[in-house]
PDB file of N, CA and C in Angstrom:
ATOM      1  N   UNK A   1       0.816  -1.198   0.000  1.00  0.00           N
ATOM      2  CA  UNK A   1       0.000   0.000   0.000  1.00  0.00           C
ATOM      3  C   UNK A   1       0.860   1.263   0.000  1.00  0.00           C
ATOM      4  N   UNK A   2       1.979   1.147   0.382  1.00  0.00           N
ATOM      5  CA  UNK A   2       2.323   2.458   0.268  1.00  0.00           C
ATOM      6  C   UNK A   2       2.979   3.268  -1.195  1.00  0.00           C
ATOM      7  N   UNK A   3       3.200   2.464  -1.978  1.00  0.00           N
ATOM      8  CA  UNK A   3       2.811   3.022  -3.757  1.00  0.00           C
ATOM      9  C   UNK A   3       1.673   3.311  -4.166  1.00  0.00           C
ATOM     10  N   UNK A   4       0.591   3.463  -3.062  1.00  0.00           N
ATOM     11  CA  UNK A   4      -0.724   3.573  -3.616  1.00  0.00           C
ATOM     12  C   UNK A   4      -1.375   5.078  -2.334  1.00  0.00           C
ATOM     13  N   UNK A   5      -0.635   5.859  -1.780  1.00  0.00           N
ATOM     14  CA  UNK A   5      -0.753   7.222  -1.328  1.00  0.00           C
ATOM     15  C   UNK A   5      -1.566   7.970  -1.947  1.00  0.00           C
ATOM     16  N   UNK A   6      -1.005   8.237  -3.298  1.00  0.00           N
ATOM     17  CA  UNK A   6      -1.792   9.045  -3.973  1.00  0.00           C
ATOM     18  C   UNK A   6      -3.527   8.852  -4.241  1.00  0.00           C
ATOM     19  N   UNK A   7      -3.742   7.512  -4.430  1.00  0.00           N
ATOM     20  CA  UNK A   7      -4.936   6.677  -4.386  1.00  0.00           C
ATOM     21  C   UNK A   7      -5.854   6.618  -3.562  1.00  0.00           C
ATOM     22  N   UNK A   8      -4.875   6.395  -2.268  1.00  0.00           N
ATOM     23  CA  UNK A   8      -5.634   6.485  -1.385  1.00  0.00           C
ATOM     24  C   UNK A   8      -6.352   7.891  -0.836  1.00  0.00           C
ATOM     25  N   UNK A   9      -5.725   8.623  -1.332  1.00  0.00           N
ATOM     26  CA  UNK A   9      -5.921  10.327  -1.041  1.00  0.00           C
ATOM     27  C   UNK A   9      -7.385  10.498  -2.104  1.00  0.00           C
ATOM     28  N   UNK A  10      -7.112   9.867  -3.511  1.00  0.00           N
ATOM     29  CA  UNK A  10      -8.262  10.046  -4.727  1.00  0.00           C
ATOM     30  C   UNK A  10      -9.718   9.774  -4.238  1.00  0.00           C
ATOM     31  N   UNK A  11      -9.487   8.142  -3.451  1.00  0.00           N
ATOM     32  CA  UNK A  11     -10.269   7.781  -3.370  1.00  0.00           C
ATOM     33  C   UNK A  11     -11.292   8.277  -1.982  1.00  0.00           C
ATOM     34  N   UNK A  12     -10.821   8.735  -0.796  1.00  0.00           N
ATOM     35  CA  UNK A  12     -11.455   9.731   0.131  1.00  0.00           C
ATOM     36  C   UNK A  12     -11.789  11.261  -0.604  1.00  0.00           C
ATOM     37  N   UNK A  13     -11.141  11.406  -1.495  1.00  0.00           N
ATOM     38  CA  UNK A  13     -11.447  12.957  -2.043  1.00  0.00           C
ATOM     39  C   UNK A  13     -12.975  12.715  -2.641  1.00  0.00           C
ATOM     40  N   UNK A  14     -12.275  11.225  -3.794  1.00  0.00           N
ATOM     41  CA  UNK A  14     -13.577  11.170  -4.577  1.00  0.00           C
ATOM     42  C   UNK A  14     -14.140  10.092  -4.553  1.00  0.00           C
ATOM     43  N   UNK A  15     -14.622   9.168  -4.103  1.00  0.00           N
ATOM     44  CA  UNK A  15     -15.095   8.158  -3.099  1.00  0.00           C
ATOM     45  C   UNK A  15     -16.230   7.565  -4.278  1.00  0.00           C
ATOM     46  N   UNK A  16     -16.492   6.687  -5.067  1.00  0.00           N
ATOM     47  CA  UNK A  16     -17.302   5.894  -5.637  1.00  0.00           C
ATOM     48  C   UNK A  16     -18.750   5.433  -5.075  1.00  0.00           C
ATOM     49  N   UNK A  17     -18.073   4.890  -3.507  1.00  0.00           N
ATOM     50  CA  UNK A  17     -19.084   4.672  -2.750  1.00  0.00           C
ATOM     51  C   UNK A  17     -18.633   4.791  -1.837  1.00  0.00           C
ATOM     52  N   UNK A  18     -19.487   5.120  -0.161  1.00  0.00           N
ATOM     53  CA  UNK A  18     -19.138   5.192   0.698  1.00  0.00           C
ATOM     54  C   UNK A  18     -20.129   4.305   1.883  1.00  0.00           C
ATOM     55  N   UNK A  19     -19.460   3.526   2.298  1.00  0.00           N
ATOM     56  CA  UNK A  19     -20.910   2.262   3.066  1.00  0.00           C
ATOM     57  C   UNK A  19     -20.364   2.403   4.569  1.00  0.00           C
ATOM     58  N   UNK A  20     -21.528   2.848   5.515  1.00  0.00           N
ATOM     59  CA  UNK A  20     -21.471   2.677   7.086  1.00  0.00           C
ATOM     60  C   UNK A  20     -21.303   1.363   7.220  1.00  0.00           C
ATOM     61  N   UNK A  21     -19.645   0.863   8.159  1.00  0.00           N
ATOM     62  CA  UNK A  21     -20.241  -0.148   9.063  1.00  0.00           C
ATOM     63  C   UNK A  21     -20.627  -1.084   9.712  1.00  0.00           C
ATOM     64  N   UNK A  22     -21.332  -2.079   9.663  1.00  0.00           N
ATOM     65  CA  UNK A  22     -22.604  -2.874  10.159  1.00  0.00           C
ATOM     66  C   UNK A  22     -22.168  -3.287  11.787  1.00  0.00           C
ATOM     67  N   UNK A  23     -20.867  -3.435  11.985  1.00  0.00           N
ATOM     68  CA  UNK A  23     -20.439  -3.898  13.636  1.00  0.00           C
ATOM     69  C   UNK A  23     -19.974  -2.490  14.238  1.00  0.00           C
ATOM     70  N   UNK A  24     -19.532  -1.021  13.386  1.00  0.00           N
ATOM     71  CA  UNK A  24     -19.154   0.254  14.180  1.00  0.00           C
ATOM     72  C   UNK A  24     -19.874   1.266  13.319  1.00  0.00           C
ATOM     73  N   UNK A  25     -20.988   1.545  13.549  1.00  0.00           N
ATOM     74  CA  UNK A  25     -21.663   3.293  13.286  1.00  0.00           C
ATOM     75  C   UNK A  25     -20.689   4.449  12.894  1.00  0.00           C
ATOM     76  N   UNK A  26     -19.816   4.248  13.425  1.00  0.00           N
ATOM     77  CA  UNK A  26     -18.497   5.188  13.587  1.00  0.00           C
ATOM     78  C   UNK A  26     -17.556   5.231  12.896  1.00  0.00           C
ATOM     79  N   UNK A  27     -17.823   3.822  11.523  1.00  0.00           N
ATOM     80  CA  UNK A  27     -16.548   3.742  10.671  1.00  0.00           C
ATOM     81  C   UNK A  27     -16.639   3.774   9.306  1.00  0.00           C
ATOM     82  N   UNK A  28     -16.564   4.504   8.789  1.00  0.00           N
ATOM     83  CA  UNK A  28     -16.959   4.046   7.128  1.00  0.00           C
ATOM     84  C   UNK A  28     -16.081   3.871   6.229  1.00  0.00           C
ATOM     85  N   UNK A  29     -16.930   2.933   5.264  1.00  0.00           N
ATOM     86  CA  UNK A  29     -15.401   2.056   4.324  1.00  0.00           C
ATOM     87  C   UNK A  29     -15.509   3.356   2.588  1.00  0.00           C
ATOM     88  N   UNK A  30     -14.478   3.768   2.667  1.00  0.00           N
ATOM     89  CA  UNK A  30     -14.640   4.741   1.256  1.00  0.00           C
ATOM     90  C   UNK A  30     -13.844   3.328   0.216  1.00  0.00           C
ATOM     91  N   UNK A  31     -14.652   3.565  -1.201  1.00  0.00           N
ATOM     92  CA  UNK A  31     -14.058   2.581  -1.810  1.00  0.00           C
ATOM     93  C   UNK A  31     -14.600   3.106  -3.399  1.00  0.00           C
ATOM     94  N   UNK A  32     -13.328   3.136  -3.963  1.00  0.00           N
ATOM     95  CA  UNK A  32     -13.113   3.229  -5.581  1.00  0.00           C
ATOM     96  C   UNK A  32     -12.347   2.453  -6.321  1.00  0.00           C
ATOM     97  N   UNK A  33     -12.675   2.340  -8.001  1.00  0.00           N
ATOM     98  CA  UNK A  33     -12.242   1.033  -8.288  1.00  0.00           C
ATOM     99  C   UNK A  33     -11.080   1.291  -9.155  1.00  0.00           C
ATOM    100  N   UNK A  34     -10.284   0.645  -8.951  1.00  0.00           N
ATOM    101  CA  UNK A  34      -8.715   0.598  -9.545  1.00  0.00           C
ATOM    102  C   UNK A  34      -8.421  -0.116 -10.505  1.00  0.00           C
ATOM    103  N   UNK A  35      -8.304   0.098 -12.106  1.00  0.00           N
ATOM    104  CA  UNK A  35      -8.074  -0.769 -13.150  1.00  0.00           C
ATOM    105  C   UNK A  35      -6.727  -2.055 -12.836  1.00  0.00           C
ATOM    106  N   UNK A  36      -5.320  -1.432 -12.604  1.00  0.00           N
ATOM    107  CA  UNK A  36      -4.414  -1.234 -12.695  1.00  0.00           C
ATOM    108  C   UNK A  36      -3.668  -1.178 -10.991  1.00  0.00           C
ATOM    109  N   UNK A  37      -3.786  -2.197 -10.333  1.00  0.00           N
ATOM    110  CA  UNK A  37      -3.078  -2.313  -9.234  1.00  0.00           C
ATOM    111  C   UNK A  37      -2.044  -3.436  -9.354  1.00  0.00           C
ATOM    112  N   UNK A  38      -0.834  -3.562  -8.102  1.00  0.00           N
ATOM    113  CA  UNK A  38      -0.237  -4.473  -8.401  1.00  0.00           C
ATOM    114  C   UNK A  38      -0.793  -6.000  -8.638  1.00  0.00           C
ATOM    115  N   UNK A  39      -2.148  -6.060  -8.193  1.00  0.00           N
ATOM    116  CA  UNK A  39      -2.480  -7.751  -7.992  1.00  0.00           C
ATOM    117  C   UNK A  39      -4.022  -7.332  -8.915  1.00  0.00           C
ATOM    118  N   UNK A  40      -4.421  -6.328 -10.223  1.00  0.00           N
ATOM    119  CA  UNK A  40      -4.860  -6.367 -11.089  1.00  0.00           C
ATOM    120  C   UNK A  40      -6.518  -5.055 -10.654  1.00  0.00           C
ATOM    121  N   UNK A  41      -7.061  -5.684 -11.094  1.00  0.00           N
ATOM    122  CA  UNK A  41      -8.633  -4.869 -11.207  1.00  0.00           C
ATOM    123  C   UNK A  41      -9.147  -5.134  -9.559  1.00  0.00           C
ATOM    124  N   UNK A  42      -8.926  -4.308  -8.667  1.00  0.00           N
ATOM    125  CA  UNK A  42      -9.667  -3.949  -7.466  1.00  0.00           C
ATOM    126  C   UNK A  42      -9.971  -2.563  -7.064  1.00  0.00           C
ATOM    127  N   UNK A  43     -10.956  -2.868  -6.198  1.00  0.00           N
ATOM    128  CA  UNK A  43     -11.476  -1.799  -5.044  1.00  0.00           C
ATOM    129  C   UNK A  43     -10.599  -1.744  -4.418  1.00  0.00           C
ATOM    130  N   UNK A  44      -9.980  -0.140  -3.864  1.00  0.00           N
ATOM    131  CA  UNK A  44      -9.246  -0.054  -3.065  1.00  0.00           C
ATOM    132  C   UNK A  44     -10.353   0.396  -1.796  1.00  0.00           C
ATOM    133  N   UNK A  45      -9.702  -0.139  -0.898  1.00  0.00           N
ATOM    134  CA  UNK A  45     -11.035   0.695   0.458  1.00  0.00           C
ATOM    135  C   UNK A  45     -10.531   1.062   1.233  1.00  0.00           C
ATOM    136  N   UNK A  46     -10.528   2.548   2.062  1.00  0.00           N
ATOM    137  CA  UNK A  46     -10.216   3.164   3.371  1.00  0.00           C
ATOM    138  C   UNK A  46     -11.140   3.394   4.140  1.00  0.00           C
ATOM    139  N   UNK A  47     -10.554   2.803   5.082  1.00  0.00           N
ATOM    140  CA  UNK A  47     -11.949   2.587   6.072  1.00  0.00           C
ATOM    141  C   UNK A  47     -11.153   3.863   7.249  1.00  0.00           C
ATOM    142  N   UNK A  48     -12.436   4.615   7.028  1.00  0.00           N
ATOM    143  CA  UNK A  48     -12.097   6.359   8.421  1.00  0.00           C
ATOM    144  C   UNK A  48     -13.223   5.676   9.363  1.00  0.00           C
ATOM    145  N   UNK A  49     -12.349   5.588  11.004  1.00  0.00           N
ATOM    146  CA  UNK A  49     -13.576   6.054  11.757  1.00  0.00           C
ATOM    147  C   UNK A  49     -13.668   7.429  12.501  1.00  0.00           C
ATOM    148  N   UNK A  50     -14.231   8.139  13.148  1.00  0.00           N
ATOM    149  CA  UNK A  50     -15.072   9.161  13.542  1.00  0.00           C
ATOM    150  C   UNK A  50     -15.369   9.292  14.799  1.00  0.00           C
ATOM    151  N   UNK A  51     -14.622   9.627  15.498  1.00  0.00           N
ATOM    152  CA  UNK A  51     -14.750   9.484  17.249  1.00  0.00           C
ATOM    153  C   UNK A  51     -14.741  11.210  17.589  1.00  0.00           C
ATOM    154  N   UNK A  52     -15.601  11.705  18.290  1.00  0.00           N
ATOM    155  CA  UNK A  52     -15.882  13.310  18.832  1.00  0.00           C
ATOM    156  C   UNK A  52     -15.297  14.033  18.136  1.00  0.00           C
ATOM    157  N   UNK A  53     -15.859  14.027  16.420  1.00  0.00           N
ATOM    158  CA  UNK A  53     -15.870  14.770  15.393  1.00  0.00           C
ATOM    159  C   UNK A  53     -13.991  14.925  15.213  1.00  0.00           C
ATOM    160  N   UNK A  54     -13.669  13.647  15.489  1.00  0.00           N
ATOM    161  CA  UNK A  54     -12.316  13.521  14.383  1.00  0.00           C
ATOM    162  C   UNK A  54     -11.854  12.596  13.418  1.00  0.00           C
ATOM    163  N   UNK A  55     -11.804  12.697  12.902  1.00  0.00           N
ATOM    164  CA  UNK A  55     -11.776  11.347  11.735  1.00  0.00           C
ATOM    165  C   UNK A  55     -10.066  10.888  11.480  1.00  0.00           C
ATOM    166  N   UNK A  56     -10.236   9.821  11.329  1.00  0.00           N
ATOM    167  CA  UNK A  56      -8.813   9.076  11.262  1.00  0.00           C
ATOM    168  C   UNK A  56      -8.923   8.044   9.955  1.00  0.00           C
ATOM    169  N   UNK A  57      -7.894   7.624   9.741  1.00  0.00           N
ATOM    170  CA  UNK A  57      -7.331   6.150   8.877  1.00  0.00           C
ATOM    171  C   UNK A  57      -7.001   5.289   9.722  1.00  0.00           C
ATOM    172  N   UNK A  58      -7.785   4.179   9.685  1.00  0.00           N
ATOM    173  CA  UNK A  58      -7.516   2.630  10.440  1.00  0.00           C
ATOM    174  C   UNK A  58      -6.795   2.341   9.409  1.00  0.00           C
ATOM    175  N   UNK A  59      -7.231   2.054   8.446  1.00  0.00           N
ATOM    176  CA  UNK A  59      -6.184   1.132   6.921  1.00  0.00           C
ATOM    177  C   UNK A  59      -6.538   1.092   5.942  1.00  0.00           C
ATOM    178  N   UNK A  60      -5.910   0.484   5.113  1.00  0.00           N
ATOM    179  CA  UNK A  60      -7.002   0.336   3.662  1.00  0.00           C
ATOM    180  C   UNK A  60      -6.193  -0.587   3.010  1.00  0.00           C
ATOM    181  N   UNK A  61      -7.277  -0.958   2.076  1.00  0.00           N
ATOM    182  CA  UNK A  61      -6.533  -2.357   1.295  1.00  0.00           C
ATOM    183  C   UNK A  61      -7.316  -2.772   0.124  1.00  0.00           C
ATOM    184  N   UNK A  62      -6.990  -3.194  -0.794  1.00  0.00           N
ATOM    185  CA  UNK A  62      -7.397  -3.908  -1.886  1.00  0.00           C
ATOM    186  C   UNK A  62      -8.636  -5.161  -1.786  1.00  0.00           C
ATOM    187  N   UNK A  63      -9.401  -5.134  -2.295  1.00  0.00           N
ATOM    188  CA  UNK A  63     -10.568  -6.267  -2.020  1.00  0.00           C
ATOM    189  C   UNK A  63     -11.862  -6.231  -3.336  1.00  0.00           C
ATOM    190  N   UNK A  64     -12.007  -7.700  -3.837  1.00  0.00           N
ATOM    191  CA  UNK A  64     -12.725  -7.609  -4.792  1.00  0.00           C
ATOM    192  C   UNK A  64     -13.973  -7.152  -4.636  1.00  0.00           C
ATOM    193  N   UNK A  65     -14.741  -6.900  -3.812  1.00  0.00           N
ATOM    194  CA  UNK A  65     -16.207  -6.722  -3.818  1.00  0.00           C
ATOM    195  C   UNK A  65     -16.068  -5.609  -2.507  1.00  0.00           C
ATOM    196  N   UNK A  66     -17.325  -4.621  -2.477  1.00  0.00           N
ATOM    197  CA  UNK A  66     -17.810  -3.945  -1.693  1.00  0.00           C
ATOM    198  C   UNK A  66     -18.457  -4.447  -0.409  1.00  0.00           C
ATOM    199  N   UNK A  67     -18.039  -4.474   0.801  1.00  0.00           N
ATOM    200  CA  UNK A  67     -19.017  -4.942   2.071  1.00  0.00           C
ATOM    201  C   UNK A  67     -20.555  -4.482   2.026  1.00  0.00           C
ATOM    202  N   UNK A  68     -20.975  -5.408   2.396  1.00  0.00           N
ATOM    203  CA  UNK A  68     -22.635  -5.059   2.342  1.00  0.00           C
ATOM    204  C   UNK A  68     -22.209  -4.216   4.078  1.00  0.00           C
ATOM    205  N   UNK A  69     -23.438  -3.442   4.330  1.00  0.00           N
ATOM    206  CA  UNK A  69     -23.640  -1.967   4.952  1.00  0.00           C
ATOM    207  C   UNK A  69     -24.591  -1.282   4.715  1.00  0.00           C
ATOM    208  N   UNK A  70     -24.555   0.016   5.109  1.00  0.00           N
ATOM    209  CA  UNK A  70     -25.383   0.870   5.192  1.00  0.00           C
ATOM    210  C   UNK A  70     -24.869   1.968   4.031  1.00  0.00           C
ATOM    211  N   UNK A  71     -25.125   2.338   2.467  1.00  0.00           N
ATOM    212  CA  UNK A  71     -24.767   2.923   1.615  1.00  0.00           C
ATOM    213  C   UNK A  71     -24.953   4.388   1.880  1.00  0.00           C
ATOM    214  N   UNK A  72     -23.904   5.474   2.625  1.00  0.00           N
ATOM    215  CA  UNK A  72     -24.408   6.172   2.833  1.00  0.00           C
ATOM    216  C   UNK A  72     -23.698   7.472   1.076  1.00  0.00           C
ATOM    217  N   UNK A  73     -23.158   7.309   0.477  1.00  0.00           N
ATOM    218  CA  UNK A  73     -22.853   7.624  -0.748  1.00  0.00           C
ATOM    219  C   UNK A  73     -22.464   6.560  -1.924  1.00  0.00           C
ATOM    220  N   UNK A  74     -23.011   6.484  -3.183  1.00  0.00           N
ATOM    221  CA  UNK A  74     -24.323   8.313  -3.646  1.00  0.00           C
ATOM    222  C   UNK A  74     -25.725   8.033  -2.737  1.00  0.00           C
ATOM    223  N   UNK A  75     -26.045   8.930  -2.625  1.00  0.00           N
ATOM    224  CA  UNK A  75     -27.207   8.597  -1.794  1.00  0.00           C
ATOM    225  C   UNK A  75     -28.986   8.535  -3.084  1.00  0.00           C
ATOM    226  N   UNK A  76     -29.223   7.562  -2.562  1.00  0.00           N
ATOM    227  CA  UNK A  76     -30.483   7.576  -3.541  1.00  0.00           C
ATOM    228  C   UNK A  76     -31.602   8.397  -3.600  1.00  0.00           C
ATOM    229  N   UNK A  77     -31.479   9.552  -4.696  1.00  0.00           N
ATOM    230  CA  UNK A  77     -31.828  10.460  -5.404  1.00  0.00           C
ATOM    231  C   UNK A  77     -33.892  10.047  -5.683  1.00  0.00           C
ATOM    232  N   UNK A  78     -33.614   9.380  -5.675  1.00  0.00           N
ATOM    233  CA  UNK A  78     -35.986   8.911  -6.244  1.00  0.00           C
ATOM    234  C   UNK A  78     -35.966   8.864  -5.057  1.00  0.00           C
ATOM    235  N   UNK A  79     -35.468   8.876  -3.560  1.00  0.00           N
ATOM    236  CA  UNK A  79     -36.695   8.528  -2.661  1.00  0.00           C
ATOM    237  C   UNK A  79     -37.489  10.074  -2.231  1.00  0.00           C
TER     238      UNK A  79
END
């Protein structure tokens, strides 16, 4: 991960999707998709949690599929 800084910065800036959660309210996984990583076509995901309005980086990492959660971006527009 650490050839992938810049990425990881893209992907909190500009976040694809962003899903609360399901075991911490407090953590959300930002995740955008990467043609072109060392181990091929993945989601990269940074998961920030949020403790008395400060937000941090636990980690982030490469993973084929999105965690099911609470989708809180894009947010759905028809309801």
């Amino acid at each position: 991960m650490a050839t992938m800084e810049a990425a990881i910065e893209e992907t909190l800036l500009r976040p694809e999707r962003v899903v609360q959660s399901f075991s911490d309210p407090q953590t959300h996984l930002y995740y955008r998709l990467y043609f072109r990583t060392i181990v091929g076509r993945k989601f990269l995901c940074v998961v920030v949690k949020t403790v008395d309005n400060d937000a941090f980086v636990l980690t982030a990492y490469l993973t084929d599929r999105i965690k099911k959660g609470v989708t809180l971006w894009p947010t759905n527009q028809s309801a």
